[in-house]
Protein backbone atom coordinates (compact mmCIF):
# COMPACT_ATOMS: atom_id res chain seq x y z
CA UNK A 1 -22.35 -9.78 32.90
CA UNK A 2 -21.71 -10.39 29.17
CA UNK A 3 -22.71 -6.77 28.32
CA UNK A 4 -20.35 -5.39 30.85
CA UNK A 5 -17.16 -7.37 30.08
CA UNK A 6 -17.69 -6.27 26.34
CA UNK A 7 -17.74 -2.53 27.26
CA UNK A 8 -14.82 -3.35 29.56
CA UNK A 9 -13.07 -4.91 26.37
CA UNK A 10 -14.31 -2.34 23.77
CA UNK A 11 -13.07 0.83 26.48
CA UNK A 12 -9.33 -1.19 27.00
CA UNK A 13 -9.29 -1.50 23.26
CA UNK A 14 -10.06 2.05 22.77
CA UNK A 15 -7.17 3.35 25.51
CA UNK A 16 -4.94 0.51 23.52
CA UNK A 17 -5.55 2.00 20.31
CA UNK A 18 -4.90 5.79 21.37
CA UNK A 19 -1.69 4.77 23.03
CA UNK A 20 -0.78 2.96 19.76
CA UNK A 21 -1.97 5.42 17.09
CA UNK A 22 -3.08 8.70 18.61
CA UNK A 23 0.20 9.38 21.05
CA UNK A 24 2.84 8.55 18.67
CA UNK A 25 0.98 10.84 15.88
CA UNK A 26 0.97 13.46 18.23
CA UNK A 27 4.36 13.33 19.01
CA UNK A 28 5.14 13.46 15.25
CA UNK A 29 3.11 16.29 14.97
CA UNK A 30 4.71 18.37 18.21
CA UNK A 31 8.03 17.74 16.99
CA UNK A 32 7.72 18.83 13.22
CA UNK A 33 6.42 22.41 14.71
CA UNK A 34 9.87 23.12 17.01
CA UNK A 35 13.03 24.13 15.78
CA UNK A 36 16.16 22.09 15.47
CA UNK A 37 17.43 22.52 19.00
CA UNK A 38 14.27 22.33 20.98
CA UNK A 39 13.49 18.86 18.82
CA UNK A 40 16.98 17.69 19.54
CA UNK A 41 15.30 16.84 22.78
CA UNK A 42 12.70 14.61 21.41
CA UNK A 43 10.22 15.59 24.65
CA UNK A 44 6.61 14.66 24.46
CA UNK A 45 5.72 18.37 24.71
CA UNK A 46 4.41 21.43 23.10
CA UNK A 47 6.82 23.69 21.26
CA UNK A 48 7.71 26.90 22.62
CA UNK A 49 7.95 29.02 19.85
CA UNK A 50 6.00 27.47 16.96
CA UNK A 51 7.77 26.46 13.18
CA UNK A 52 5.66 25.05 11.23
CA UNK A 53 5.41 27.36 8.09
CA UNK A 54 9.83 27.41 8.40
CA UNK A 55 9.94 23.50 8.71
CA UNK A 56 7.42 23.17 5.73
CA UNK A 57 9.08 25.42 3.27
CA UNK A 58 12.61 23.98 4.33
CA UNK A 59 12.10 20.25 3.85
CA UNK A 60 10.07 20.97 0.55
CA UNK A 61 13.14 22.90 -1.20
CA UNK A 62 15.71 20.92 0.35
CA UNK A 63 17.99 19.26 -2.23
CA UNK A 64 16.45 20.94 -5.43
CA UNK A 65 12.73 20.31 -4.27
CA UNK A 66 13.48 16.80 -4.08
CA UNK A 67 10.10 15.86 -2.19
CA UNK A 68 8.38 17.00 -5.52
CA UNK A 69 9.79 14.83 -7.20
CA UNK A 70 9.73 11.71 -5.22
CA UNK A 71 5.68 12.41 -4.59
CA UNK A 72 5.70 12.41 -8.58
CA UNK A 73 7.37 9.53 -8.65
CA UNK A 74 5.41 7.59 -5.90
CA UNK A 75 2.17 8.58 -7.41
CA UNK A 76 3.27 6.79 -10.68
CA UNK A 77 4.56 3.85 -9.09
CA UNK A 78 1.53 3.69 -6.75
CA UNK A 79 -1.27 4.16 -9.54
CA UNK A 80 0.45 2.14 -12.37
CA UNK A 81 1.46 -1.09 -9.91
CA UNK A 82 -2.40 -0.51 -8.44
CA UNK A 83 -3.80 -0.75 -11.91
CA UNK A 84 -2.02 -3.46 -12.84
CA UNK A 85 -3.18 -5.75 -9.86
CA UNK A 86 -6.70 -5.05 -10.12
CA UNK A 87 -6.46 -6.37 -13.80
CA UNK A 88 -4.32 -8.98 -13.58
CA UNK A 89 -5.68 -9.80 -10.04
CA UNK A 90 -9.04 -10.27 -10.81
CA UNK A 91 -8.48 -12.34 -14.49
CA UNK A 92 -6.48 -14.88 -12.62
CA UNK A 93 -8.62 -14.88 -9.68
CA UNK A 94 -11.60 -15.50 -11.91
CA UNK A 95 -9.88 -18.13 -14.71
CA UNK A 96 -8.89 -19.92 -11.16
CA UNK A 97 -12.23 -20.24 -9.76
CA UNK A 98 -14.00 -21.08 -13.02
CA UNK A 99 -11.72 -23.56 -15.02
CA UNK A 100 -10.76 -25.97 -12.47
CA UNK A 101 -7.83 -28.10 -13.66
CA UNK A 102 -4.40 -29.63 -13.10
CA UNK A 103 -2.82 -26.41 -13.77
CA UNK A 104 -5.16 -24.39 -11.94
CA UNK A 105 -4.15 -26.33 -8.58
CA UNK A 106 -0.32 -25.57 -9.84
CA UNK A 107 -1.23 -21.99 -10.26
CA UNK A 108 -2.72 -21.91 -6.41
CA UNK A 109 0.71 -23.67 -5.22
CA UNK A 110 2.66 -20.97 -6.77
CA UNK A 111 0.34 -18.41 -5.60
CA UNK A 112 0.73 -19.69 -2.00
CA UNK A 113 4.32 -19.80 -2.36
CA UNK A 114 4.48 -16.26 -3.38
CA UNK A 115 2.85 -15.70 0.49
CA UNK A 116 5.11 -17.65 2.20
CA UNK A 117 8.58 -17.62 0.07
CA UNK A 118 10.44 -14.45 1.26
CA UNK A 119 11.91 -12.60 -1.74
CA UNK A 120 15.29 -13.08 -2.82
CA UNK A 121 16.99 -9.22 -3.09
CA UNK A 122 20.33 -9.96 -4.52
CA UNK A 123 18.65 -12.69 -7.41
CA UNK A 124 16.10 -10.42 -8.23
CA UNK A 125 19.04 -7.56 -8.71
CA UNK A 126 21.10 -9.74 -10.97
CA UNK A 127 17.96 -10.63 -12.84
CA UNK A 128 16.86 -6.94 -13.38
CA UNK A 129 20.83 -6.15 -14.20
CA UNK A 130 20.45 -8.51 -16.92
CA UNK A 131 16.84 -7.21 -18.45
CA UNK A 132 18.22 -3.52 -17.91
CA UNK A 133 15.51 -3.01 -15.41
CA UNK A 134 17.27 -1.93 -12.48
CA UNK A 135 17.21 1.51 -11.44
CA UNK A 136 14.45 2.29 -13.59
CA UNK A 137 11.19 2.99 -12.27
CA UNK A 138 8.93 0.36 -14.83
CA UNK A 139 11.22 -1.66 -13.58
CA UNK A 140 10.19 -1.32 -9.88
CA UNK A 141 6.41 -1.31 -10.68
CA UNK A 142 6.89 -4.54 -11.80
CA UNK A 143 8.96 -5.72 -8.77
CA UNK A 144 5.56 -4.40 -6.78
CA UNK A 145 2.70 -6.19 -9.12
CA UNK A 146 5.24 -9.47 -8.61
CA UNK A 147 5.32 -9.24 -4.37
CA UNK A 148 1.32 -7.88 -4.39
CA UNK A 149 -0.10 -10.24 -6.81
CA UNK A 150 -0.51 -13.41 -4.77
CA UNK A 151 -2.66 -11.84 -1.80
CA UNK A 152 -4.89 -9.71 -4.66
CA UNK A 153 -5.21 -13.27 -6.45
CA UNK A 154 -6.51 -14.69 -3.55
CA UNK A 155 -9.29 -12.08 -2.55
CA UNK A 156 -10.59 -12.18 -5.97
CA UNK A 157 -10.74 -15.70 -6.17
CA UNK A 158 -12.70 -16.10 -2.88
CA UNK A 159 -15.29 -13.29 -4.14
CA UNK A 160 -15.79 -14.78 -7.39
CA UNK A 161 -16.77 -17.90 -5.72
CA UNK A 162 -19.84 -16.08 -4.74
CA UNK A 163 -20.86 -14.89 -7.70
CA UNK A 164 -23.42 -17.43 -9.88
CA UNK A 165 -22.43 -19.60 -12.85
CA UNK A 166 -25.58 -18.29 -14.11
CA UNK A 167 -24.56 -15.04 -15.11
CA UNK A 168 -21.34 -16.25 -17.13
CA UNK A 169 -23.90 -18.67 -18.61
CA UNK A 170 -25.85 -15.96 -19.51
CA UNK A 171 -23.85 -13.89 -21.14
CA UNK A 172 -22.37 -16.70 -22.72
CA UNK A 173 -25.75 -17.55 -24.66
CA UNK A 174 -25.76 -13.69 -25.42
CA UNK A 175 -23.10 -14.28 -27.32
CA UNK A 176 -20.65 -12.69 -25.11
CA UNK A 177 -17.10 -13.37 -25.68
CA UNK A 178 -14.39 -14.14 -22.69
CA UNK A 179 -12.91 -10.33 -22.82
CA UNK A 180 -16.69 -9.02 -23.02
CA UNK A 181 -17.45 -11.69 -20.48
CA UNK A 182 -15.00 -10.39 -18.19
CA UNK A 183 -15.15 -6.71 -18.36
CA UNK A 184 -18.62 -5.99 -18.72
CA UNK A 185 -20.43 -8.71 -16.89
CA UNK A 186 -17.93 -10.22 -13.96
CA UNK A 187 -15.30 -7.13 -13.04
CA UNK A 188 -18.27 -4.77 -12.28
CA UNK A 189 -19.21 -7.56 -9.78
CA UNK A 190 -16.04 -7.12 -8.35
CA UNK A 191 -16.35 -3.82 -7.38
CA UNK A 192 -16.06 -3.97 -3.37
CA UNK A 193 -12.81 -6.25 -3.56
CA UNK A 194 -11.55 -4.45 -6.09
CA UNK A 195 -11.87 -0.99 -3.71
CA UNK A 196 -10.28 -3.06 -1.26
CA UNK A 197 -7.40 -4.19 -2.87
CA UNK A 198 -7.09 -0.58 -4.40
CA UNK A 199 -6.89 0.99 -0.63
CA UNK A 200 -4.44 -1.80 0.59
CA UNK A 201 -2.04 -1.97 -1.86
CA UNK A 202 -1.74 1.93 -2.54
CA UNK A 203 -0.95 2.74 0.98
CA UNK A 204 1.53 -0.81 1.06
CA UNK A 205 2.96 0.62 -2.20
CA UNK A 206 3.00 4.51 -1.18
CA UNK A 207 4.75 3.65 2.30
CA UNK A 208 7.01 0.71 0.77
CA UNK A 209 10.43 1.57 1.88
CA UNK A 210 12.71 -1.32 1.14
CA UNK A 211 12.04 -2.24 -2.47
CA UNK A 212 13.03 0.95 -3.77
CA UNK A 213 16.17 1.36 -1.29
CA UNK A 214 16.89 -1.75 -3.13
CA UNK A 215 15.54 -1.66 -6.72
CA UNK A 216 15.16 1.67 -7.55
CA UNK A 217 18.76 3.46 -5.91
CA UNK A 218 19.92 7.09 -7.35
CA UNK A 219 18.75 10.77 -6.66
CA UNK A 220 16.27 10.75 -10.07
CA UNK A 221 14.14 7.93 -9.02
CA UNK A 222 13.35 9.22 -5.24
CA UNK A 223 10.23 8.03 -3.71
CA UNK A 224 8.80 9.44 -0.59
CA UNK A 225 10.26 7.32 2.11
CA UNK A 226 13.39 7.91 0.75
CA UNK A 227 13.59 11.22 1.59
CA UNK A 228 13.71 10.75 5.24
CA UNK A 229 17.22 10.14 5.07
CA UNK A 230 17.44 14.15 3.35
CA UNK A 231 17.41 15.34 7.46
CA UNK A 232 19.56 12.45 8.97
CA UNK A 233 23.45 11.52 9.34
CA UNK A 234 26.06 9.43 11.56
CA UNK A 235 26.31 12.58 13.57
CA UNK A 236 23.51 14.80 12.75
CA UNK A 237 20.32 14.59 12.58
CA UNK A 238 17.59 17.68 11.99
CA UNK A 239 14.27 15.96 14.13
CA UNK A 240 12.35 18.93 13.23
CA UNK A 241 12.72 18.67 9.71
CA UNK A 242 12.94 14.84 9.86
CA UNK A 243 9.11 14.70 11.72
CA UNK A 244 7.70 17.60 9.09
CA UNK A 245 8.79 15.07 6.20
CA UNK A 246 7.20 12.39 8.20
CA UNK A 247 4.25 14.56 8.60
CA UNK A 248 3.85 14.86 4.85
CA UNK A 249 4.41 11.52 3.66
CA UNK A 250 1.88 10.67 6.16
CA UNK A 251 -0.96 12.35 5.71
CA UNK A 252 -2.38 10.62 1.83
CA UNK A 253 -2.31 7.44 2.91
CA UNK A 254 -3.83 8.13 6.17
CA UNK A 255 -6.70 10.53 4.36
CA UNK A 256 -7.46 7.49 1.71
CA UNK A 257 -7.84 5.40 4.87
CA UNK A 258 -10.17 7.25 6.78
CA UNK A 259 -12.46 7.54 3.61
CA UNK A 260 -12.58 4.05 2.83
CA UNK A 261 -11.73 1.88 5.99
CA UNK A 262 -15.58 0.53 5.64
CA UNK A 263 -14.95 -0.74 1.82
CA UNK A 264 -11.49 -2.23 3.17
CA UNK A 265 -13.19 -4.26 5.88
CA UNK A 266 -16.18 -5.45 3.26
CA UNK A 267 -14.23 -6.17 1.12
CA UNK A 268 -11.73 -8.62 3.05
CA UNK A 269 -15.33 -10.46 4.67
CA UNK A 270 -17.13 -10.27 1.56
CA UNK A 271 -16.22 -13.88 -0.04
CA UNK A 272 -15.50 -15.24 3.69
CA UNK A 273 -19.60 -14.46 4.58
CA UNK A 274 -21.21 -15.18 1.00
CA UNK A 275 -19.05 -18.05 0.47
């Protein structure tokens, strides 16, 4: 009886899932290969006359090859912000988990808060005003590292925990310093967090819509989400094009996903099962 109700649930979980993922991908995919009037519809079907090479080329010259630009710019902001985190991440994960103190519990109140606190646009603005930061794109990466940091903080902390006070001892008595302590001995521990945190907060980062609507405004700074509004008006609104832009933007962070869902789920259980 238990074996059959777990197929049951595993087969209802894999209709879910294609009804959740698989149909409205489709449907994306369908409408980015019609032309403008037949995707005016917006019918779950397949195209009569096929557009895909037409929707392609138009939506990558439209506005002075705009989408260029804001994947140039996204791949910055993605692999700069990204970089940043698994530094800073890991450091304060591991000075957390091996010099308990009174400031290390004030450092884990402040990193909860950073979870649960909801971020404060208009502040934030007037704050960046005033450091000429806004509208600039260093500006926005570290707007990113800021929101990321707690939850990467937290992973590393929990998978340091499982890694022995013997080694820093070790190296210690080796004469290892704290940078040499860190970087050669301790981060290469950290490896499967560290891919985890890479694959979670490049595809957060490379999707993020909002903070650069708000942070990062003006035709020069462009990242990929933005462009969607290139195809869409009060009173017009180009699916076919709209859907092939979708369809781009889509595809790198659902490739780097595919490749490395395994390391994602590792590392997320790693310091939960060694712990």
């Amino acid at each position: 009886m238990k074996s059959a109700s777990r197929y049951w649930v595993g087969g209802l979980a894999i209709i879910a899932s294609f009804f959740v993922f698989i149909v409205p991908f489709a449907f994306i995919v369908l409408t980015a290969l019609k032309d403008r009037k037949e995707s005016a519809t917006r019918e779950f079907s397949l195209p009569t006359t096929w557009h895909f090479w037409d929707n392609l080329v138009q939506v990558v010259q439209t506005r002075d090859f705009m989408l260029i630009t804001a994947f140039v710019n996204s791949t910055i902001l993605t692999v700069a912000s990204v970089t940043a985190l698994v530094i800073f991440g890991a450091m304060c994960g591991f000075i957390m988990q091996r010099r308990p103190s009174v400031w290390t519990s004030i450092a884990g109140f402040l990193v909860l808060a950073g979870l649960i606190i909801p971020p404060a646009v208009v502040p934030t603005i007037w704050v960046m005003q005033g450091l000429g930061l806004f509208k600039t794109l260093h500006g926005l990466i570290l707007i990113e590292i800021a929101y990321g940091l707690s939850f990467t903080i937290l992973l590393f902390r929990a998978f340091v925990a499982t890694i022995p006070r013997e080694l820093d001892e070790a190296a210690i008595i080796d004469g290892a310093g704290p940078i040499r302590l860190f970087f050669q001995v301790v981060l290469p521990l950290l490896r499967p967090v560290a891919v985890t945190v890479i694959v979670v907060q490049s595809v957060a980062i490379f999707n993020d819509f909002t903070n650069p609507l708000y942070y990062l405004p003006g035709s020069q700074n462009v990242t990929l989400q933005l462009t969607l509004f290139n195809f869409q008006s009060q009173f017009n609104t180009s699916y076919n094009l709209l859907f092939m832009n979708i369809l781009l933007i889509t595809i790198p962070p659902l490739i780097v996903f595919l490749f490395f869902n395994r390391q994602i789920v590792a590392g997320m259980t790693a310091g939960a099962v060694k712990g």
